[in-house]
PDB file of N, CA and C in Angstrom:
ATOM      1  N   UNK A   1     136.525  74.632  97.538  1.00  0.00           N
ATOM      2  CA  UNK A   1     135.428  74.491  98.484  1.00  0.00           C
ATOM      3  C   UNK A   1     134.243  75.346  98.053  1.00  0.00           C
ATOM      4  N   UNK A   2     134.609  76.552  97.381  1.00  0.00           N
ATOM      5  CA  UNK A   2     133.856  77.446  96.937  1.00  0.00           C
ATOM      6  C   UNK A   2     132.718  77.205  96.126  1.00  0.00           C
ATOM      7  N   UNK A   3     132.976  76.200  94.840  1.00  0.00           N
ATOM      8  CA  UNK A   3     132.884  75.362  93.702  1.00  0.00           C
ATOM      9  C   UNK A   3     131.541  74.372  94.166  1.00  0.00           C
ATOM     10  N   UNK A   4     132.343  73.269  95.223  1.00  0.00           N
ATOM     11  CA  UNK A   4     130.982  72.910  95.697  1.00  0.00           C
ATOM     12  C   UNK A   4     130.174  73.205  96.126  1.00  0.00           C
ATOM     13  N   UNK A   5     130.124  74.241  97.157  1.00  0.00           N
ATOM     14  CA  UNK A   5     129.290  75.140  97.834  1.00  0.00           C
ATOM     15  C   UNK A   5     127.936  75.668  96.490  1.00  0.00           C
ATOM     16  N   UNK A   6     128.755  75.988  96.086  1.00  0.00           N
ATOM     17  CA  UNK A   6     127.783  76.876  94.484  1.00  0.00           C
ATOM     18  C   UNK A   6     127.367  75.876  93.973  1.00  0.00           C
ATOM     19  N   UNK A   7     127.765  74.357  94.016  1.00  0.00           N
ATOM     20  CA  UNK A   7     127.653  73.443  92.759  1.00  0.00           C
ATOM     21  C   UNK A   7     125.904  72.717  93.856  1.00  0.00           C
ATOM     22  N   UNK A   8     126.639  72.790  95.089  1.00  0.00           N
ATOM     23  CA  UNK A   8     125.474  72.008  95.919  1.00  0.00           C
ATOM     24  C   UNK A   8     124.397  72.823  95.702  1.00  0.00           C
ATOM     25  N   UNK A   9     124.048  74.228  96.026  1.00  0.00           N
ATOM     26  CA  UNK A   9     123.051  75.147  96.054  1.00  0.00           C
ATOM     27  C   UNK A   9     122.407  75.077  94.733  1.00  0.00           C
ATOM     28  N   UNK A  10     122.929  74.958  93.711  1.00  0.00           N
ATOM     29  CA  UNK A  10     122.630  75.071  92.367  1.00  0.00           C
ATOM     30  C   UNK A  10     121.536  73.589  92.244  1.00  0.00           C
ATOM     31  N   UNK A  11     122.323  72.596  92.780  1.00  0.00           N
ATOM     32  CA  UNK A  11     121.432  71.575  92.404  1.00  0.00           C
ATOM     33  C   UNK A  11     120.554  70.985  93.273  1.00  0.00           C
ATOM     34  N   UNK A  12     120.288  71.990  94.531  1.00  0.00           N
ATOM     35  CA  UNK A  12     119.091  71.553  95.570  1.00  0.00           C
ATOM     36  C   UNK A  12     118.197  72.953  94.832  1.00  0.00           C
ATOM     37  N   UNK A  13     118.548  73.931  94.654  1.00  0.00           N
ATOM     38  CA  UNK A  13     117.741  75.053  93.803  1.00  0.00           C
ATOM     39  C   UNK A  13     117.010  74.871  92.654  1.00  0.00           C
ATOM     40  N   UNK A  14     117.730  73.324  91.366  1.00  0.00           N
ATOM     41  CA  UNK A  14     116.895  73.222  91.185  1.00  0.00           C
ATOM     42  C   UNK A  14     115.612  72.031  91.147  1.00  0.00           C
ATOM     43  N   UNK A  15     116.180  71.554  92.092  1.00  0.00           N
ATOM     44  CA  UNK A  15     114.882  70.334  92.680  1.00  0.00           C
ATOM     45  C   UNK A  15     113.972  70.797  93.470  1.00  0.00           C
ATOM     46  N   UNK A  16     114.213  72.036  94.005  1.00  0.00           N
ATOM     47  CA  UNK A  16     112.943  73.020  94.861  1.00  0.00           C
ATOM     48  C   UNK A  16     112.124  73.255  93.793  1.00  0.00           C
ATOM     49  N   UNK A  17     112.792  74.135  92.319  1.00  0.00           N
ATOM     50  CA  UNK A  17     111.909  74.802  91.586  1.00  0.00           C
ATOM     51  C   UNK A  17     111.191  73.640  90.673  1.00  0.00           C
ATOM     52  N   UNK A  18     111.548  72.451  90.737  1.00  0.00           N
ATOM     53  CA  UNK A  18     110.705  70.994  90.295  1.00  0.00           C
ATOM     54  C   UNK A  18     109.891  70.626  91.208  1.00  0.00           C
ATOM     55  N   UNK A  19     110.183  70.825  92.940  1.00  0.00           N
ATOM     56  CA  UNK A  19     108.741  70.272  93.444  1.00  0.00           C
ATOM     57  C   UNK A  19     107.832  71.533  93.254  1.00  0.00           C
ATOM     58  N   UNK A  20     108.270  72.452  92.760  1.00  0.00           N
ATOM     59  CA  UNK A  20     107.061  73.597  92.984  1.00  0.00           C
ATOM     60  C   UNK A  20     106.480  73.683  91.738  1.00  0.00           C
ATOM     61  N   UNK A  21     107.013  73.476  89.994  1.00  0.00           N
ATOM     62  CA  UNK A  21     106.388  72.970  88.778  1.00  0.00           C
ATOM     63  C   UNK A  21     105.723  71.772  89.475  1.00  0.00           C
ATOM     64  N   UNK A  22     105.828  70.718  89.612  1.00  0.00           N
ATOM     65  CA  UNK A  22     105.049  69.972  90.033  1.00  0.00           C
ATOM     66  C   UNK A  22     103.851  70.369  90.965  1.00  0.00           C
ATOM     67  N   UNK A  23     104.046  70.894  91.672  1.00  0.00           N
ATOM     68  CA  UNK A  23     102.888  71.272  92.217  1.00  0.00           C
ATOM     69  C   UNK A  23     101.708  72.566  91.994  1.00  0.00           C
ATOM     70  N   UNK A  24     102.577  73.220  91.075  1.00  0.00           N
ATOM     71  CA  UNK A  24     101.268  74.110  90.354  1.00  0.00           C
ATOM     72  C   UNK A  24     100.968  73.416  89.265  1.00  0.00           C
ATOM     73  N   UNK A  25     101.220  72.106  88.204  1.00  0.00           N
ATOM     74  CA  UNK A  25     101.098  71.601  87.313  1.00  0.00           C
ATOM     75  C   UNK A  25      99.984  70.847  87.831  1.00  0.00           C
ATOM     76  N   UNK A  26      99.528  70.220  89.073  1.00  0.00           N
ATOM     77  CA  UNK A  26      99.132  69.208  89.505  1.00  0.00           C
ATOM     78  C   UNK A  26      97.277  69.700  89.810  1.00  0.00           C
ATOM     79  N   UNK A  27      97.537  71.422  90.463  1.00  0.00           N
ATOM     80  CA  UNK A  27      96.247  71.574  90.595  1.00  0.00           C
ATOM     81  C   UNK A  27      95.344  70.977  91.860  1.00  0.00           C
ATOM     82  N   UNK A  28      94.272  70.831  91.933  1.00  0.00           N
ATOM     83  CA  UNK A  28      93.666  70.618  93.069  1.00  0.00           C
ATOM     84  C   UNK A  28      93.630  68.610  92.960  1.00  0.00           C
ATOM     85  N   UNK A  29      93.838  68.270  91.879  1.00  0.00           N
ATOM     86  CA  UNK A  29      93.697  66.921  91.751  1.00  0.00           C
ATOM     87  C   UNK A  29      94.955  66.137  92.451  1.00  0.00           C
ATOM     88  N   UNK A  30      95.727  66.661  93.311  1.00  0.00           N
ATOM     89  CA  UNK A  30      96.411  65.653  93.717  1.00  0.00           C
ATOM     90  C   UNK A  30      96.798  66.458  95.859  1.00  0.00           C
ATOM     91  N   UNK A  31      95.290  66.872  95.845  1.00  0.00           N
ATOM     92  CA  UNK A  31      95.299  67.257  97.149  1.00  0.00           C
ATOM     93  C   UNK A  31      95.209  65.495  98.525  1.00  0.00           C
ATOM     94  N   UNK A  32      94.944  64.916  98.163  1.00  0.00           N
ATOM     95  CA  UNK A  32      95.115  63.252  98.610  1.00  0.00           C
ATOM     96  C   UNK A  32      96.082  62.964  98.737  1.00  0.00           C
ATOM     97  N   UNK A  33      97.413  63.238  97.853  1.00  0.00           N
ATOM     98  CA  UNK A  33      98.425  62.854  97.453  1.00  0.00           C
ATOM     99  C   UNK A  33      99.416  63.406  98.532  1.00  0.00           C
ATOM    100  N   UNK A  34     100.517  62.564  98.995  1.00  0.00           N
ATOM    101  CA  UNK A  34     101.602  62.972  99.772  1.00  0.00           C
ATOM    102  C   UNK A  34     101.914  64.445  99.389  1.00  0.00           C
ATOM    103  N   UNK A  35     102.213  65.272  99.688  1.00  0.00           N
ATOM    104  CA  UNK A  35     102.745  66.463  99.434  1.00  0.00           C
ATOM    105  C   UNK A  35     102.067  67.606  98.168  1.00  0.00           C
ATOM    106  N   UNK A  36     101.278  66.933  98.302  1.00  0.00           N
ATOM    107  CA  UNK A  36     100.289  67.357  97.045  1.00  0.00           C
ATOM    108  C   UNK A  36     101.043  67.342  95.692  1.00  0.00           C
ATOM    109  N   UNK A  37     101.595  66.171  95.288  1.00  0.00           N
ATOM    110  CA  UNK A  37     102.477  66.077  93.893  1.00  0.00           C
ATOM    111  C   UNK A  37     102.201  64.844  93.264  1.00  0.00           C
ATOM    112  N   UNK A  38     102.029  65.062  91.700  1.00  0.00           N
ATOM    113  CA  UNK A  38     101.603  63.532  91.078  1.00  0.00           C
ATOM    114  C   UNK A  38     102.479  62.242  91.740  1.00  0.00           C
ATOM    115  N   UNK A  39     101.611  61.168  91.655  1.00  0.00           N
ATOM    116  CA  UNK A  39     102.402  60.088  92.296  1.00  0.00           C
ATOM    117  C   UNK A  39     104.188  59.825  91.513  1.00  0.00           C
ATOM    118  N   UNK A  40     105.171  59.817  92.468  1.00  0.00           N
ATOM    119  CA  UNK A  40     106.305  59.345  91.408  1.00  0.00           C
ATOM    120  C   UNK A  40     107.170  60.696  91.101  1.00  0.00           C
ATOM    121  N   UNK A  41     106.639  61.805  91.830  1.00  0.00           N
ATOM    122  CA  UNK A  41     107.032  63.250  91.435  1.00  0.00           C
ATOM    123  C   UNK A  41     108.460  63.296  92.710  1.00  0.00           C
ATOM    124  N   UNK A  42     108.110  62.604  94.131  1.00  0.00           N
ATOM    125  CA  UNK A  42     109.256  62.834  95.008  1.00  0.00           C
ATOM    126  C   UNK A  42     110.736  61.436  95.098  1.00  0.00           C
ATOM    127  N   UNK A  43     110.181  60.560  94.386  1.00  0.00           N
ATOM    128  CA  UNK A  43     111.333  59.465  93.997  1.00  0.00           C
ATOM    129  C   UNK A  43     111.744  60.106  92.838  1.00  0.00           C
ATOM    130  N   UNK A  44     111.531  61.170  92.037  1.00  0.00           N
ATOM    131  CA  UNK A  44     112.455  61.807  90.901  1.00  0.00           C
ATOM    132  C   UNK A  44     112.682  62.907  91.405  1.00  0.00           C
ATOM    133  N   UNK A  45     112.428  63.534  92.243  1.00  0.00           N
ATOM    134  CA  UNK A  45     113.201  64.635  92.642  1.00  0.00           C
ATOM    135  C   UNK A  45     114.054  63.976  93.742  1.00  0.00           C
ATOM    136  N   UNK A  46     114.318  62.897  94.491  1.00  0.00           N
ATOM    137  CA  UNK A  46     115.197  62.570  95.012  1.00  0.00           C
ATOM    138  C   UNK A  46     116.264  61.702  93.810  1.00  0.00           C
ATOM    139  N   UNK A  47     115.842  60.666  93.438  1.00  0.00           N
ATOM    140  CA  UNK A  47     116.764  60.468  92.441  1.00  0.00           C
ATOM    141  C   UNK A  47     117.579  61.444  91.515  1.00  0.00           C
ATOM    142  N   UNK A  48     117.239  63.003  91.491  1.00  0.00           N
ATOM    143  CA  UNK A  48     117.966  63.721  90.829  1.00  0.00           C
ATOM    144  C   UNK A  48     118.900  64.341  91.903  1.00  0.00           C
ATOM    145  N   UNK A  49     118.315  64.849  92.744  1.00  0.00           N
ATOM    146  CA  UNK A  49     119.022  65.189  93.780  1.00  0.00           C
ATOM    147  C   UNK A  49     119.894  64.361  94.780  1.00  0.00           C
ATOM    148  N   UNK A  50     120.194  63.122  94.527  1.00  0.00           N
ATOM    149  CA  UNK A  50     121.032  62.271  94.777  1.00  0.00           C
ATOM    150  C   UNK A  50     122.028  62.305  93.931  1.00  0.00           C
ATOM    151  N   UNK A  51     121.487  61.773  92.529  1.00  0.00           N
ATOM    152  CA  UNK A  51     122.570  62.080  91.132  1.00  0.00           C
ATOM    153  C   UNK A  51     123.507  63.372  91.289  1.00  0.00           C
ATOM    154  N   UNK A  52     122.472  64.163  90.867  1.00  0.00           N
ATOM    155  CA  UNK A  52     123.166  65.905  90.918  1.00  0.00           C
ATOM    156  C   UNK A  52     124.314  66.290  91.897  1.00  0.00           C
ATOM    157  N   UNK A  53     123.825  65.936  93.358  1.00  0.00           N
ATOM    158  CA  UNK A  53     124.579  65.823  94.057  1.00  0.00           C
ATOM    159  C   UNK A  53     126.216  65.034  94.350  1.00  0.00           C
ATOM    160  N   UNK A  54     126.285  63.678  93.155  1.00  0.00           N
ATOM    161  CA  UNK A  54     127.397  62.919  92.912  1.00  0.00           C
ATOM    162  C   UNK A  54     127.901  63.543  91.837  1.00  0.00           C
ATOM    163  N   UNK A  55     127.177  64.209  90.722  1.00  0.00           N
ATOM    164  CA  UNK A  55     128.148  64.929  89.910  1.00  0.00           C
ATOM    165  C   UNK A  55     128.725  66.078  90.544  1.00  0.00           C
ATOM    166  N   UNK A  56     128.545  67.155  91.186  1.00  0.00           N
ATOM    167  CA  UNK A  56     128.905  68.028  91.720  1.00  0.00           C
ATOM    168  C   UNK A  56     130.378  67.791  92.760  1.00  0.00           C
ATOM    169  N   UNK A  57     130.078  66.466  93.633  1.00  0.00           N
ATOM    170  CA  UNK A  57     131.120  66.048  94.441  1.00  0.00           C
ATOM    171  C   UNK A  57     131.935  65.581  93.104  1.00  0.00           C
ATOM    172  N   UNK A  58     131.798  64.966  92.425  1.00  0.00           N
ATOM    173  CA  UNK A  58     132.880  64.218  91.168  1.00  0.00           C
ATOM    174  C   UNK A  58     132.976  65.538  90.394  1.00  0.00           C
ATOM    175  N   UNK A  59     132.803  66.447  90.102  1.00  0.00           N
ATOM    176  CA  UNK A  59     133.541  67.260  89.698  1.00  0.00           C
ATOM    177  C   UNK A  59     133.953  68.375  90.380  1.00  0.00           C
ATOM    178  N   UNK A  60     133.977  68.735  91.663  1.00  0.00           N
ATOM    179  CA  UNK A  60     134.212  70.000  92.552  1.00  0.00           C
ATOM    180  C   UNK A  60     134.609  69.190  93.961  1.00  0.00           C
ATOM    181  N   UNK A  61     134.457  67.872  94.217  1.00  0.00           N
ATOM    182  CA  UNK A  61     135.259  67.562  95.367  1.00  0.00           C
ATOM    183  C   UNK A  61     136.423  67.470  95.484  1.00  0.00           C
ATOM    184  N   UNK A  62     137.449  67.003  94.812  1.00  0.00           N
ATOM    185  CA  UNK A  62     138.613  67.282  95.172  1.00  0.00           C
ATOM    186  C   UNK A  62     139.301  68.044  95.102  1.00  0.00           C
ATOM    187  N   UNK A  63     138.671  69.704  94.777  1.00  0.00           N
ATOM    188  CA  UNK A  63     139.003  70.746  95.288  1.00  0.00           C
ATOM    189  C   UNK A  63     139.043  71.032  97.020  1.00  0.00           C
ATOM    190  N   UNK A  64     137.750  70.335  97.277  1.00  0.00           N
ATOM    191  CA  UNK A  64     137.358  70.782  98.894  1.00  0.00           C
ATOM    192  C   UNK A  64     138.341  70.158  99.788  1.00  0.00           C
ATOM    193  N   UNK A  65     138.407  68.411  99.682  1.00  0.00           N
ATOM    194  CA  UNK A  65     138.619  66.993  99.925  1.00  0.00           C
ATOM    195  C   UNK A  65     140.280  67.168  99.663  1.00  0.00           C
ATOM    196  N   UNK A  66     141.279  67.560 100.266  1.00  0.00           N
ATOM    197  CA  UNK A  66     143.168  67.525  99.816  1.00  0.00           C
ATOM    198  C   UNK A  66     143.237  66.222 100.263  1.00  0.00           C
ATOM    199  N   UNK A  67     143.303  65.200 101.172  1.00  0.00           N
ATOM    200  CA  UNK A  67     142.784  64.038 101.535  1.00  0.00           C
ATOM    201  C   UNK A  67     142.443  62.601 100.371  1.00  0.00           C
ATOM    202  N   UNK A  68     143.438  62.529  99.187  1.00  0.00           N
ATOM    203  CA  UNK A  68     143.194  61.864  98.724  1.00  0.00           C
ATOM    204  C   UNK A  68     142.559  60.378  98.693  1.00  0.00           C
ATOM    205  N   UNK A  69     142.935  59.670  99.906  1.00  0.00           N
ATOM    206  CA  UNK A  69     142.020  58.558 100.738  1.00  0.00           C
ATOM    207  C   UNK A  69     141.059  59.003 101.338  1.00  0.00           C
ATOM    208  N   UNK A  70     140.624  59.837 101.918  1.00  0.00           N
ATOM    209  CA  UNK A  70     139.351  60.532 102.078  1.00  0.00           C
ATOM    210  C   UNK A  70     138.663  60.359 100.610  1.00  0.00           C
ATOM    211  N   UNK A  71     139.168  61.189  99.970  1.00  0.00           N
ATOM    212  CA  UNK A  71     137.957  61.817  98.904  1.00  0.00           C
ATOM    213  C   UNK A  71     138.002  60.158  97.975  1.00  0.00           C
ATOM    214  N   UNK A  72     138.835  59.370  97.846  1.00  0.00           N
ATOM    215  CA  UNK A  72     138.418  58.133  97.469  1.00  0.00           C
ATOM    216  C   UNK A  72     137.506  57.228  97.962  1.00  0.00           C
ATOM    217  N   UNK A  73     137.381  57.246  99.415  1.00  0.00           N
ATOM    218  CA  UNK A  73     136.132  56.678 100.524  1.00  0.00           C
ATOM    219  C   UNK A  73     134.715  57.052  99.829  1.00  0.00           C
ATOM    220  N   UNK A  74     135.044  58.621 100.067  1.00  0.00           N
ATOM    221  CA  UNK A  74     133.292  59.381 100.149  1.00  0.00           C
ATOM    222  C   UNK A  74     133.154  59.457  98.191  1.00  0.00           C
ATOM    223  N   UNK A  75     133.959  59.136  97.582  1.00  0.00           N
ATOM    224  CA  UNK A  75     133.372  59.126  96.298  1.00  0.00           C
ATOM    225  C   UNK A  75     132.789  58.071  95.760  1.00  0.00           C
ATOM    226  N   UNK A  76     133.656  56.730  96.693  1.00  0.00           N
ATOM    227  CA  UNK A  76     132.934  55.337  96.550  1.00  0.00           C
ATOM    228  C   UNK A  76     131.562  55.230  97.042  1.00  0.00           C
ATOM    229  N   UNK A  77     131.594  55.647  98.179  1.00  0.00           N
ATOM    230  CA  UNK A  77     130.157  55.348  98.745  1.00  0.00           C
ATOM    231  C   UNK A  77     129.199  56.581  97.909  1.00  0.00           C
ATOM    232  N   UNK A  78     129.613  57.665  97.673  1.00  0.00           N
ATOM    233  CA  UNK A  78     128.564  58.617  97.126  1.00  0.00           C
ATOM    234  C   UNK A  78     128.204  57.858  95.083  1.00  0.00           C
ATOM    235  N   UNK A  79     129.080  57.294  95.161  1.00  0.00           N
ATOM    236  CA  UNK A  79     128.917  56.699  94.125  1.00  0.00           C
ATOM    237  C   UNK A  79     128.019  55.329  94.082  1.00  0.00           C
ATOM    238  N   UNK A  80     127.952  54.831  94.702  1.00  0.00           N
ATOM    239  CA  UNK A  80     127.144  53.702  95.129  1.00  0.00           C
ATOM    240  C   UNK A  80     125.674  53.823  95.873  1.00  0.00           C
ATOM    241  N   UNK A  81     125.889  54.868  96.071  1.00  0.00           N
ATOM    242  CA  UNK A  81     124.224  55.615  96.778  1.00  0.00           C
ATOM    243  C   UNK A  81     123.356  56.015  95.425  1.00  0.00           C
ATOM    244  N   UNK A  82     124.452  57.235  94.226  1.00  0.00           N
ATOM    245  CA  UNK A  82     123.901  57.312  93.261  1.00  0.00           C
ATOM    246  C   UNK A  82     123.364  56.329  92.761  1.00  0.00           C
ATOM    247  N   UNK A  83     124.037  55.260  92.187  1.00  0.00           N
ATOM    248  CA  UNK A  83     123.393  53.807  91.683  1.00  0.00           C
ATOM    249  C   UNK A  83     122.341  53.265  92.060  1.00  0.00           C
ATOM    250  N   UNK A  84     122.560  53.076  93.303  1.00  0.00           N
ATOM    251  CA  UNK A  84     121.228  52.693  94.161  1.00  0.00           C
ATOM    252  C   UNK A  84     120.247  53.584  93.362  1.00  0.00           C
ATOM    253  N   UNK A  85     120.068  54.698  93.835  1.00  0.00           N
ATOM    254  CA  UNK A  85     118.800  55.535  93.672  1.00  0.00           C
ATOM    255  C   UNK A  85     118.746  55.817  92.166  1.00  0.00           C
ATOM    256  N   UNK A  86     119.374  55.349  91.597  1.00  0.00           N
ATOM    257  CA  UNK A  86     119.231  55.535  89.873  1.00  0.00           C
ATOM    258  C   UNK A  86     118.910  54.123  89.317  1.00  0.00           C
ATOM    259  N   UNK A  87     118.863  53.027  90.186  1.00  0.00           N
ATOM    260  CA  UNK A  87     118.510  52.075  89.625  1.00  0.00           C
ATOM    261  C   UNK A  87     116.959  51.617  90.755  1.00  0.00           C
ATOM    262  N   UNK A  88     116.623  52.493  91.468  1.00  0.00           N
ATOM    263  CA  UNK A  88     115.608  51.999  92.382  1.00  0.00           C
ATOM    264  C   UNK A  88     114.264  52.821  91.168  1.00  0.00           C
ATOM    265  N   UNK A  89     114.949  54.523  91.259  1.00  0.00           N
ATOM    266  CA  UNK A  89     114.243  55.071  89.971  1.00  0.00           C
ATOM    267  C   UNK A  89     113.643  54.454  88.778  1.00  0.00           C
ATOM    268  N   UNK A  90     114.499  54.031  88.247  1.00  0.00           N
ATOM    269  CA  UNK A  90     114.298  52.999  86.981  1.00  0.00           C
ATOM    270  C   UNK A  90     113.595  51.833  87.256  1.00  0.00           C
ATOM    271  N   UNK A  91     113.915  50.976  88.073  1.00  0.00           N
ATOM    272  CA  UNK A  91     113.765  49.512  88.530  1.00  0.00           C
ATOM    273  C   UNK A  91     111.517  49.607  88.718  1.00  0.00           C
ATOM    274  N   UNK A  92     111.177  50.670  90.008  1.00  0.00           N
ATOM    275  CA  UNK A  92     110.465  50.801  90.105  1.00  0.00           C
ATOM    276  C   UNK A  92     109.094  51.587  88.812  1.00  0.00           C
ATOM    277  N   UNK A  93     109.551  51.722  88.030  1.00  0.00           N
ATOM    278  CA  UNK A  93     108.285  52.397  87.280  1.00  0.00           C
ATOM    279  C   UNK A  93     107.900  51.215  86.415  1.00  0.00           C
ATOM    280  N   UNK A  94     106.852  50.890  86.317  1.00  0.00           N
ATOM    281  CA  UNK A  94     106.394  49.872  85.719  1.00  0.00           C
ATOM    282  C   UNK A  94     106.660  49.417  84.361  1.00  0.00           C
ATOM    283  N   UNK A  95     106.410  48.458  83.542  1.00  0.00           N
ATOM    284  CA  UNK A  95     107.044  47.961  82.289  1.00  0.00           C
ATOM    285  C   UNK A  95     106.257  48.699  81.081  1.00  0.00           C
ATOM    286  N   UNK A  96     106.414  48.857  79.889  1.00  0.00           N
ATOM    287  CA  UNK A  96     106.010  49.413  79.090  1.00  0.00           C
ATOM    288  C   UNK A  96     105.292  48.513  78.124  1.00  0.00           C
ATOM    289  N   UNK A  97     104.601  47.944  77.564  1.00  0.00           N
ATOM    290  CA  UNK A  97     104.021  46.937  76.719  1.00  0.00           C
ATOM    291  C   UNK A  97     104.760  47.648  75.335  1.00  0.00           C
TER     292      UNK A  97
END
């Protein structure tokens, strides 16, 4: 339980210290902007912090989780959320010529 605890903090710690590079990187030019961050800056800090968050449960949940049908439920669906948001990430940024 310990494991995730540290594993979760670790990887919301470092999507804080990415919206805050982002936002001293950005400067006064993106004061318009939702949260004051280049466009595309908070669908990648959620897409990581979705991800991050499924590796951490896939490698430190079934320490927490004794519940083997449990931790098979919440790994399916946490697994399928990742996807989602790793393919909404991708899906959405425009094509490259």
């Amino acid at each position: 339980m310990t494991a995730l605890i540290v594993g979760a903090v670790v990887v919301g710690g470092l999507v804080v210290l990415m919206y805050i590079s982002a936002v001293l990187r950005s400067k006064d030019a993106n004061k318009d902007k939702p949260l004051a961050v280049p466009v595309g800056s908070i669908r990648s800090l959620l897409a990581i912090l979705i991800v991050g968050g499924f590796v951490v449960f896939l490698l430190f949940g079934s320490e927490a989780i004794e519940n083997e049908d449990t931790f098979d439920k919440i790994l399916a669906a946490f697994a399928s959320l990742a996807g989602a948001a790793t393919g909404f990430y991708f899906g959405s940024r425009p094509q490259q010529p």
